[in-house]
Protein backbone atom coordinates (compact mmCIF):
# COMPACT_ATOMS: atom_id res chain seq x y z
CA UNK A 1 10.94 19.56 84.25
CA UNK A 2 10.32 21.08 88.05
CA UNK A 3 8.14 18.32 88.87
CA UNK A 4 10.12 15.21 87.00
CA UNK A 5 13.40 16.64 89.91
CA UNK A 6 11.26 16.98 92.61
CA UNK A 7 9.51 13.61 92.19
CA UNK A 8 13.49 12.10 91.19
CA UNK A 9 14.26 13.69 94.23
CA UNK A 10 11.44 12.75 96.67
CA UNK A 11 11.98 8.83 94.68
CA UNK A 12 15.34 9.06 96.21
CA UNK A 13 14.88 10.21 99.42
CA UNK A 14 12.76 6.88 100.12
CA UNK A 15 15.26 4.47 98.86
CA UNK A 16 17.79 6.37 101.04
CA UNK A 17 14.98 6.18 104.09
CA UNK A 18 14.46 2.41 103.40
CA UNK A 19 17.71 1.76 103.81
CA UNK A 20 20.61 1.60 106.58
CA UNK A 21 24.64 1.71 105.80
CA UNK A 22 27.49 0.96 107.32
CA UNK A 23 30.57 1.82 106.84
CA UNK A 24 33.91 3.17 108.29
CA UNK A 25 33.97 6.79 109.94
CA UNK A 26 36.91 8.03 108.32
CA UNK A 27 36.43 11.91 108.73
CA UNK A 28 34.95 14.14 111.57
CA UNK A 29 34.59 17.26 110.09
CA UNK A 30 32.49 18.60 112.96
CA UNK A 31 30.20 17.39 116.04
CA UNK A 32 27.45 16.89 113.68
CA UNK A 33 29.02 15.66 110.14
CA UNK A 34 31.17 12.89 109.47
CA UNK A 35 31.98 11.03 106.28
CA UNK A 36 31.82 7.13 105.92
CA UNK A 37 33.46 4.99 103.80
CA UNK A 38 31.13 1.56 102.85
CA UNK A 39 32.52 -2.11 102.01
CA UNK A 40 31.70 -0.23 98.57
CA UNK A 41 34.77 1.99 98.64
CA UNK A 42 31.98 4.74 98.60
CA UNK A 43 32.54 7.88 100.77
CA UNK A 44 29.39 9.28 102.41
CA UNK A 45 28.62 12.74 104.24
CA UNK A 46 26.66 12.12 107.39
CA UNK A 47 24.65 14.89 108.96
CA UNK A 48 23.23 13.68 112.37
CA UNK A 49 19.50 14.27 112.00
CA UNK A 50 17.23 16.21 114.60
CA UNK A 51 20.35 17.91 116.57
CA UNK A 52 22.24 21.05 115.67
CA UNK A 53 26.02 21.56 117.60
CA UNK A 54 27.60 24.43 118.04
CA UNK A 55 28.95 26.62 114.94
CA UNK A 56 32.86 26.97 114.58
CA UNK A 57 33.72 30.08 116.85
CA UNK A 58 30.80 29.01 119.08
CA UNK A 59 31.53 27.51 123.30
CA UNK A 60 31.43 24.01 123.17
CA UNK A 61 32.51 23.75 119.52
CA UNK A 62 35.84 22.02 120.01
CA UNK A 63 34.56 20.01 122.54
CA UNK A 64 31.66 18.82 120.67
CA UNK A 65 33.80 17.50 117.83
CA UNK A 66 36.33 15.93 120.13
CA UNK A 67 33.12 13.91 121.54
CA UNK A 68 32.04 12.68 118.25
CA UNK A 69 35.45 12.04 116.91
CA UNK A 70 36.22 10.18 120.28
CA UNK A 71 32.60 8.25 120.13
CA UNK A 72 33.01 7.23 116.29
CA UNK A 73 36.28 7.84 114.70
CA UNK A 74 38.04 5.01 112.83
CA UNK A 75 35.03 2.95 114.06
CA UNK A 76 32.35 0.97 111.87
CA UNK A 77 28.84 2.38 112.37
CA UNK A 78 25.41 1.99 111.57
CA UNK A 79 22.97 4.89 110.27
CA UNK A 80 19.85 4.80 110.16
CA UNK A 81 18.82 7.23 107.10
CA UNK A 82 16.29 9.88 107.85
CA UNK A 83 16.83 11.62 104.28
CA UNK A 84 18.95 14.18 102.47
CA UNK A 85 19.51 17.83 103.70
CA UNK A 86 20.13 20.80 101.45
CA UNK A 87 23.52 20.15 100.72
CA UNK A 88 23.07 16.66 99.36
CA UNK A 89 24.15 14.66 103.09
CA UNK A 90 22.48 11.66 104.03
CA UNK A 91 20.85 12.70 107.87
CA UNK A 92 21.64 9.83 109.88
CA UNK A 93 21.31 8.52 113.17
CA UNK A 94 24.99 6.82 113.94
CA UNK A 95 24.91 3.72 116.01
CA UNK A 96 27.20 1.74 117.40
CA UNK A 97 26.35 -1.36 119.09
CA UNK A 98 23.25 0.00 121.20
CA UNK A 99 25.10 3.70 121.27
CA UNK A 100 23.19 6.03 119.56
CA UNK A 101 25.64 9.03 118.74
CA UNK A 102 22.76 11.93 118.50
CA UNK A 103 21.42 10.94 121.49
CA UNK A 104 24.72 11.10 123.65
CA UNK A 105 25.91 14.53 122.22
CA UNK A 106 22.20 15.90 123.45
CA UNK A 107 22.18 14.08 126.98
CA UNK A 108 25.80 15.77 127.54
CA UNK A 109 24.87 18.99 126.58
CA UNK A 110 26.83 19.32 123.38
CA UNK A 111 24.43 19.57 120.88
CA UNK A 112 20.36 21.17 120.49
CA UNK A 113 17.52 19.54 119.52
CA UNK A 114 16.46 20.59 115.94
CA UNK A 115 13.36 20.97 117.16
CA UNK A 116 12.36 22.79 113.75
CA UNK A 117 12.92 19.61 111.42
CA UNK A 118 12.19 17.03 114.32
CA UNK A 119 10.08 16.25 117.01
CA UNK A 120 11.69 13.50 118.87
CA UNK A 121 10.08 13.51 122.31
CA UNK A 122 13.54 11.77 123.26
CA UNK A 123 15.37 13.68 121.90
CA UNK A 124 13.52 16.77 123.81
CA UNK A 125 14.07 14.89 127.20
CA UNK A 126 17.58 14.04 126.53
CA UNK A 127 18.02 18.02 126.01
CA UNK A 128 15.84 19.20 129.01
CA UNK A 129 17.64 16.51 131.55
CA UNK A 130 20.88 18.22 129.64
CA UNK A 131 19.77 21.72 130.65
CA UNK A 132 18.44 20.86 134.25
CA UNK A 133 22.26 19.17 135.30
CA UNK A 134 23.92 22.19 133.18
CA UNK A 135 25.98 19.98 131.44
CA UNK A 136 28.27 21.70 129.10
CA UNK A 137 26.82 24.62 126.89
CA UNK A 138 24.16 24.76 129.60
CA UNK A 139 26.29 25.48 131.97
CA UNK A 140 26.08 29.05 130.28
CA UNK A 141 23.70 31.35 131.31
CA UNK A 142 22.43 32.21 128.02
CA UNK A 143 23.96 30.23 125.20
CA UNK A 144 23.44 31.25 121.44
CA UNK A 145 21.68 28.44 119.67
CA UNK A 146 23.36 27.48 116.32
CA UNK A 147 20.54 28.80 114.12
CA UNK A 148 20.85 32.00 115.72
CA UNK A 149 24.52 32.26 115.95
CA UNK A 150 24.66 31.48 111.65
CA UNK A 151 21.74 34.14 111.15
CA UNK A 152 23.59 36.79 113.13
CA UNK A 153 27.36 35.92 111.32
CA UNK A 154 25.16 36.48 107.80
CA UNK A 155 23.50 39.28 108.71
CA UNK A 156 27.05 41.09 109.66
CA UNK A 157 28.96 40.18 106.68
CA UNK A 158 30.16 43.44 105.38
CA UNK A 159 30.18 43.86 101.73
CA UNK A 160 32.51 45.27 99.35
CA UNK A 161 31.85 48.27 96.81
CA UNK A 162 34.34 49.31 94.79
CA UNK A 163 34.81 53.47 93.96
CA UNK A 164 34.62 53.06 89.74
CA UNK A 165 35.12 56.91 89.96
């Protein structure tokens, strides 16, 4: 049964790879995941593959989704499908025209390269040319990367025990 879901899954994955959408941006939920709606009437979760943007609480968060609701919002796009994360989300690259969303929320400094799940030499540069101009969250002297910043918030989550006495 394990191997008949991870071959359904893996099966899946590649149709989603061979494929591109487009559809309508009709929610921003943060810098890095939006939700399209296709010709379809089908609503899609986006995460933008190979960058991670700051964590709700985090510098730069606000600004980050202001960018990418600004850049896409309302707007038709095109993404390129890279695969599925954990959660079920379709990681895109979101294009419009020539515009390459990803890319312009690294190369203004409001987003990391993922460098764990992707190896983008671009997508390196565009962070690196980020860092050297301190644009934005580089303009910090040591800014929390979002990996880190989630890892810390779960390790301090208090628990609960309740006195049965």
């Amino acid at each position: 049964m394990k191997a008949l879901f991870i071959y359904s899954f893996f099966f899946i994955s590649s149709l989603l790879i061979a494929q591109n959408l487009i559809g309508k941006v009709i929610k921003v939920a943060d810098g890095d995941t939006v939700t399209i709606i296709t010709d379809e009437n089908e609503q899609i979760k986006i995460r933008l593959f190979g960058i991670d943007y700051p964590e709700k609480g985090q510098d730069y968060s606000s600004k980050a989704t202001a960018f990418t609701s600004s850049f896409c919002f309302g707007k038709i796009v095109k993404v390129t499908q890279k695969g599925l994360d954990r959660h079920g989300r379709v990681l895109g690259i979101i294009l419009i025209g020539k515009k390459n969303l990803n890319e312009e929320l690294l190369k203004n400094g409001l987003a990391w390269h993922y460098k764990y799940f992707d190896k983008t030499q671009k997508y390196s540069d565009l962070e690196q040319e980020a860092k050297k101009n301190k644009f934005n969250i580089w303009s910090m002297n040591n800014p929390t990367a979002p990996w880190d910043f989630r890892k810390a918030k779960k390790e301090k989550t208090p628990y609960k025990y309740f006195d049965n006495n």
